[in-house]
Structure formats: C-alpha cells, structure tokens
N, C-alpha and C. Protein backbone atom coordinates (compact mmCIF):
# COMPACT_ATOMS: atom_id res chain seq x y z
N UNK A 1 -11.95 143.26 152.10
CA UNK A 1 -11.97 142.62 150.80
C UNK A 1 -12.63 141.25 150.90
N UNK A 2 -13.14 140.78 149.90
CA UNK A 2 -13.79 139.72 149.76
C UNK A 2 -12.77 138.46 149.76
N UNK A 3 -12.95 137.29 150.44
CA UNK A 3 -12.09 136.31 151.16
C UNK A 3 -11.51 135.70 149.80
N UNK A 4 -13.09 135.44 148.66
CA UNK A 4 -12.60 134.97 147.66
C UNK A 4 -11.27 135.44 146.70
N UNK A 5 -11.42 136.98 146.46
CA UNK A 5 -10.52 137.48 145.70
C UNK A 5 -9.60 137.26 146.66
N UNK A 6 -9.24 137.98 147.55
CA UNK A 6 -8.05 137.33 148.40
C UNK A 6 -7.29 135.75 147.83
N UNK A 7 -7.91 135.21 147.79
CA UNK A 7 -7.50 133.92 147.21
C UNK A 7 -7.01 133.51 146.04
N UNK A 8 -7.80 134.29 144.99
CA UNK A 8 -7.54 134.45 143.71
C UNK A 8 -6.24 135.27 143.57
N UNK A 9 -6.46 136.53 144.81
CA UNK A 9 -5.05 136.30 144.13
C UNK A 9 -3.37 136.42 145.44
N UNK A 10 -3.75 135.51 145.86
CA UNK A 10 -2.68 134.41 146.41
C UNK A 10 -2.20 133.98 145.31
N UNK A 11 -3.00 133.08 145.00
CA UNK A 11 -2.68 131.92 144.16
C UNK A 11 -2.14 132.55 142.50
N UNK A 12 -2.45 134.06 142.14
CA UNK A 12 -2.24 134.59 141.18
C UNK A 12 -0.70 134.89 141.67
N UNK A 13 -0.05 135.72 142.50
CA UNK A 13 1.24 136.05 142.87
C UNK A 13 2.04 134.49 143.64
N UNK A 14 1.49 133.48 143.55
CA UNK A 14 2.34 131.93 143.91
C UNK A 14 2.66 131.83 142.51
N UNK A 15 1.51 131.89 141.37
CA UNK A 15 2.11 131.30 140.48
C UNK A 15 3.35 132.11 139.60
N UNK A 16 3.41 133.25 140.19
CA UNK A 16 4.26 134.57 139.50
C UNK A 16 5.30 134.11 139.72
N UNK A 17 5.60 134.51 141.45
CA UNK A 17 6.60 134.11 141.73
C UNK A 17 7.04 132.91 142.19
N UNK A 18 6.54 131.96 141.71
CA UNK A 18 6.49 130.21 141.48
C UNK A 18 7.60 130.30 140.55
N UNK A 19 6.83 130.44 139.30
CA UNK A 19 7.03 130.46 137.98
C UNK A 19 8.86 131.07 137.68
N UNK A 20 8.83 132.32 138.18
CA UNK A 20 10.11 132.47 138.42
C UNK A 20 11.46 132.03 138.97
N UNK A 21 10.83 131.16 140.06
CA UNK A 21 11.70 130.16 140.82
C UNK A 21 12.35 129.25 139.94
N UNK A 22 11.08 128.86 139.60
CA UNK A 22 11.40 126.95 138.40
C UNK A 22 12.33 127.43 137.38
N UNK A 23 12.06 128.68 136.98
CA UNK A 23 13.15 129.44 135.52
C UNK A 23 14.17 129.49 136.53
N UNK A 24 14.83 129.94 137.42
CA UNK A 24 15.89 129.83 137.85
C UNK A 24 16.38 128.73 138.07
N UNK A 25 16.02 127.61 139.09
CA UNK A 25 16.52 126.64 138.94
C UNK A 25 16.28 125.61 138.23
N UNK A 26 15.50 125.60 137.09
CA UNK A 26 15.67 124.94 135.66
C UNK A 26 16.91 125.75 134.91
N UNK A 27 17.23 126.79 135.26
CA UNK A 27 18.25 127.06 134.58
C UNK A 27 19.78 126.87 135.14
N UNK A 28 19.66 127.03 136.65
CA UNK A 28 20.75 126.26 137.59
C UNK A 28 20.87 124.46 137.24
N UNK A 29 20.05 123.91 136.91
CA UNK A 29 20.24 122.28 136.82
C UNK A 29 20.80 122.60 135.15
N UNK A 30 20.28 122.70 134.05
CA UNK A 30 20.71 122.59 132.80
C UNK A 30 21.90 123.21 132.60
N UNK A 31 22.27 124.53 133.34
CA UNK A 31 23.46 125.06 133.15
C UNK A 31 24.80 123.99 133.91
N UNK A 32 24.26 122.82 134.81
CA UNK A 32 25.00 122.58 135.75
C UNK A 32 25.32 121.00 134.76
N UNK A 33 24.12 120.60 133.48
CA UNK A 33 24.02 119.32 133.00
C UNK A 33 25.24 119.54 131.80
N UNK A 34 25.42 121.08 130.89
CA UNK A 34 26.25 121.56 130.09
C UNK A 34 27.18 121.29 130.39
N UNK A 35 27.66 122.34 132.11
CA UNK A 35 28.51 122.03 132.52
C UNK A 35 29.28 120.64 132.46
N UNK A 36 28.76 119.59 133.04
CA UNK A 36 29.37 118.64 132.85
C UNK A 36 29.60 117.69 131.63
N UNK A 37 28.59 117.73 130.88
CA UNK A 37 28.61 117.10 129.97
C UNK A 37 30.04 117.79 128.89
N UNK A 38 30.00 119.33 128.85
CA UNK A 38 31.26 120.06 128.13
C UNK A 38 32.79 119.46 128.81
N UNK A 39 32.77 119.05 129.79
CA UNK A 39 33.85 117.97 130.86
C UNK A 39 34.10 117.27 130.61
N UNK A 40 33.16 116.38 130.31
CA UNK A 40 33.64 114.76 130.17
C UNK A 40 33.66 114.47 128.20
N UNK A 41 33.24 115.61 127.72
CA UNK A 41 32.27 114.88 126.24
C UNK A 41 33.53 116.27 125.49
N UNK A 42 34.26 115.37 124.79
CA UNK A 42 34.70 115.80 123.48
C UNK A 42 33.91 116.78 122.16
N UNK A 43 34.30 118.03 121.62
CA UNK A 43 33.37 118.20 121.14
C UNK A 43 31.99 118.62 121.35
N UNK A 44 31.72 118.40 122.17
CA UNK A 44 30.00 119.11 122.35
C UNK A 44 29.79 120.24 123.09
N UNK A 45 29.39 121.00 122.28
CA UNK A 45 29.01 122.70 122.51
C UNK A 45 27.41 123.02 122.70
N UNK A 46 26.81 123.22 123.39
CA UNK A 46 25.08 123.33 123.65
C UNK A 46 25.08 124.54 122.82
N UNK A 47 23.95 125.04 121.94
CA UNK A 47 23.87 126.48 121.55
C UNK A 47 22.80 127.14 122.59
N UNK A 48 23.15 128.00 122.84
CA UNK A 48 22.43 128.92 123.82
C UNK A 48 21.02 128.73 123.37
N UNK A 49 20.89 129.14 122.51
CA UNK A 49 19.13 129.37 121.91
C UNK A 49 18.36 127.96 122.32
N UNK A 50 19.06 126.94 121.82
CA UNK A 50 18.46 125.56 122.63
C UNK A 50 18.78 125.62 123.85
N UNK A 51 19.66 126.02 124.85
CA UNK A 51 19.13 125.89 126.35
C UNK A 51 17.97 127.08 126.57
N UNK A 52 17.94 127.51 126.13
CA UNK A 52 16.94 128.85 127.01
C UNK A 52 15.44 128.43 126.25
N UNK A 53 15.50 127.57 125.18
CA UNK A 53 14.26 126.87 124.44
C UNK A 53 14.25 126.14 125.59
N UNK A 54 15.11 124.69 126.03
CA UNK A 54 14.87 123.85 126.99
C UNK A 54 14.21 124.22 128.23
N UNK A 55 15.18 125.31 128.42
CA UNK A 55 14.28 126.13 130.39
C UNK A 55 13.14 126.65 130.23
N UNK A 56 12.93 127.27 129.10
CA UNK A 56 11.20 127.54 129.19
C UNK A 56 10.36 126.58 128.75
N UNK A 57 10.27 125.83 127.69
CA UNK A 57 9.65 124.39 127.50
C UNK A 57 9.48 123.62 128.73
N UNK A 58 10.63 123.30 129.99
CA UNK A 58 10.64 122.71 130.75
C UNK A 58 9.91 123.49 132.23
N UNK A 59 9.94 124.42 132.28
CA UNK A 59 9.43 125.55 133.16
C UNK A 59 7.55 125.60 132.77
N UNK A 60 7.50 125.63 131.37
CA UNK A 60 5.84 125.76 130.95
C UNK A 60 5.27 124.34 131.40
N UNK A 61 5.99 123.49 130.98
CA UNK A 61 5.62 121.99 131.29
C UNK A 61 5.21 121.94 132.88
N UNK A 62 6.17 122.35 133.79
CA UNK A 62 6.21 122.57 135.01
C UNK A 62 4.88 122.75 135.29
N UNK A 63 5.08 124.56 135.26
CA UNK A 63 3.83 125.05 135.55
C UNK A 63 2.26 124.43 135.27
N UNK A 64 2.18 123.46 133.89
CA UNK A 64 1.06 123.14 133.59
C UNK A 64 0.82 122.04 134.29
N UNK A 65 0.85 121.24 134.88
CA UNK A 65 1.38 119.93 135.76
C UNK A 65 0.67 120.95 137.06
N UNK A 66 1.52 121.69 137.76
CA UNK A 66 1.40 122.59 138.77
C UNK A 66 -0.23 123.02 138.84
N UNK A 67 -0.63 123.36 137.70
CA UNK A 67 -1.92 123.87 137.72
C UNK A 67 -3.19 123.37 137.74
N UNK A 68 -2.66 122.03 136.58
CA UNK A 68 -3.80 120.90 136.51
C UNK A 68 -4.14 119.96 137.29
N UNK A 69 -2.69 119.67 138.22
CA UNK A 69 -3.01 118.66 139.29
C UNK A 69 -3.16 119.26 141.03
N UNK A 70 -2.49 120.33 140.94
CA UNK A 70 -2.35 120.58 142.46
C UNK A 70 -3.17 122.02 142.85
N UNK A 71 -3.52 122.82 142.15
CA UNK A 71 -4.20 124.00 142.21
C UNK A 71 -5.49 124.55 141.77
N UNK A 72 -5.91 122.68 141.01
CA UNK A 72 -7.41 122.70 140.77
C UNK A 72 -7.91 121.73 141.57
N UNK A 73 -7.84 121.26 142.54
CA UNK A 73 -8.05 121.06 143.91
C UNK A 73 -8.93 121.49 144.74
C-alpha cells in the first residue's frame, strides 16, 4: 500500500477513536462536576439534555482545536 494512504488513514482511525475517548471522559468529568455540585448546592438539578448538549459541544470543540493546531502540522 501506498505510505501516504497508510497515513491518511492512521490519522483517520486516531481521530475515531480519539474522538470517542474525549466523549467518555468529557462525560466522566461533567458527570463527576453534577455530581458534586447536586452535594453541596440546594436545589439544583442538571437536565440531562443539557449535559449530553455540554459533552458534545465540548468534545466538537476538542476535536476542532485537535485538528487545527496539532494534525495540520
């Protein structure tokens, strides 16, 4: 196979299973920020639909950062 595609797609299955990583532990840190904040804070209930908005907003953000600075290189 050609060295190039080889490369292309490295970097195609890093960002796959990159991408999947950051959704997990963007979702391990926010589930862990609920957590505490539902502890100490009277009253405050997160609605699901806004955390799982937050982990992917924060996960896309990720990734684009990821792409623009370190993988166009």
């Amino acid at each position: 196979m050609n060295k190039e595609l080889i490369a292309k797609q490295k970097k195609f299955l890093g960002l796959f299973f990159g991408s999947w990583a950051l959704i997990v532990i963007n979702w391990q840190v926010l589930w862990e920020i609920e957590y505490y904040l539902a502890n100490f804070s009277t009253g405050y209930e997160m609605e699901r639909g806004a955390l799982i908005i937050c982990i992917f907003a924060l996960t896309i953000f990720q990734l684009w950062v990821i792409y623009k600075y370190i993988l166009k290189k």
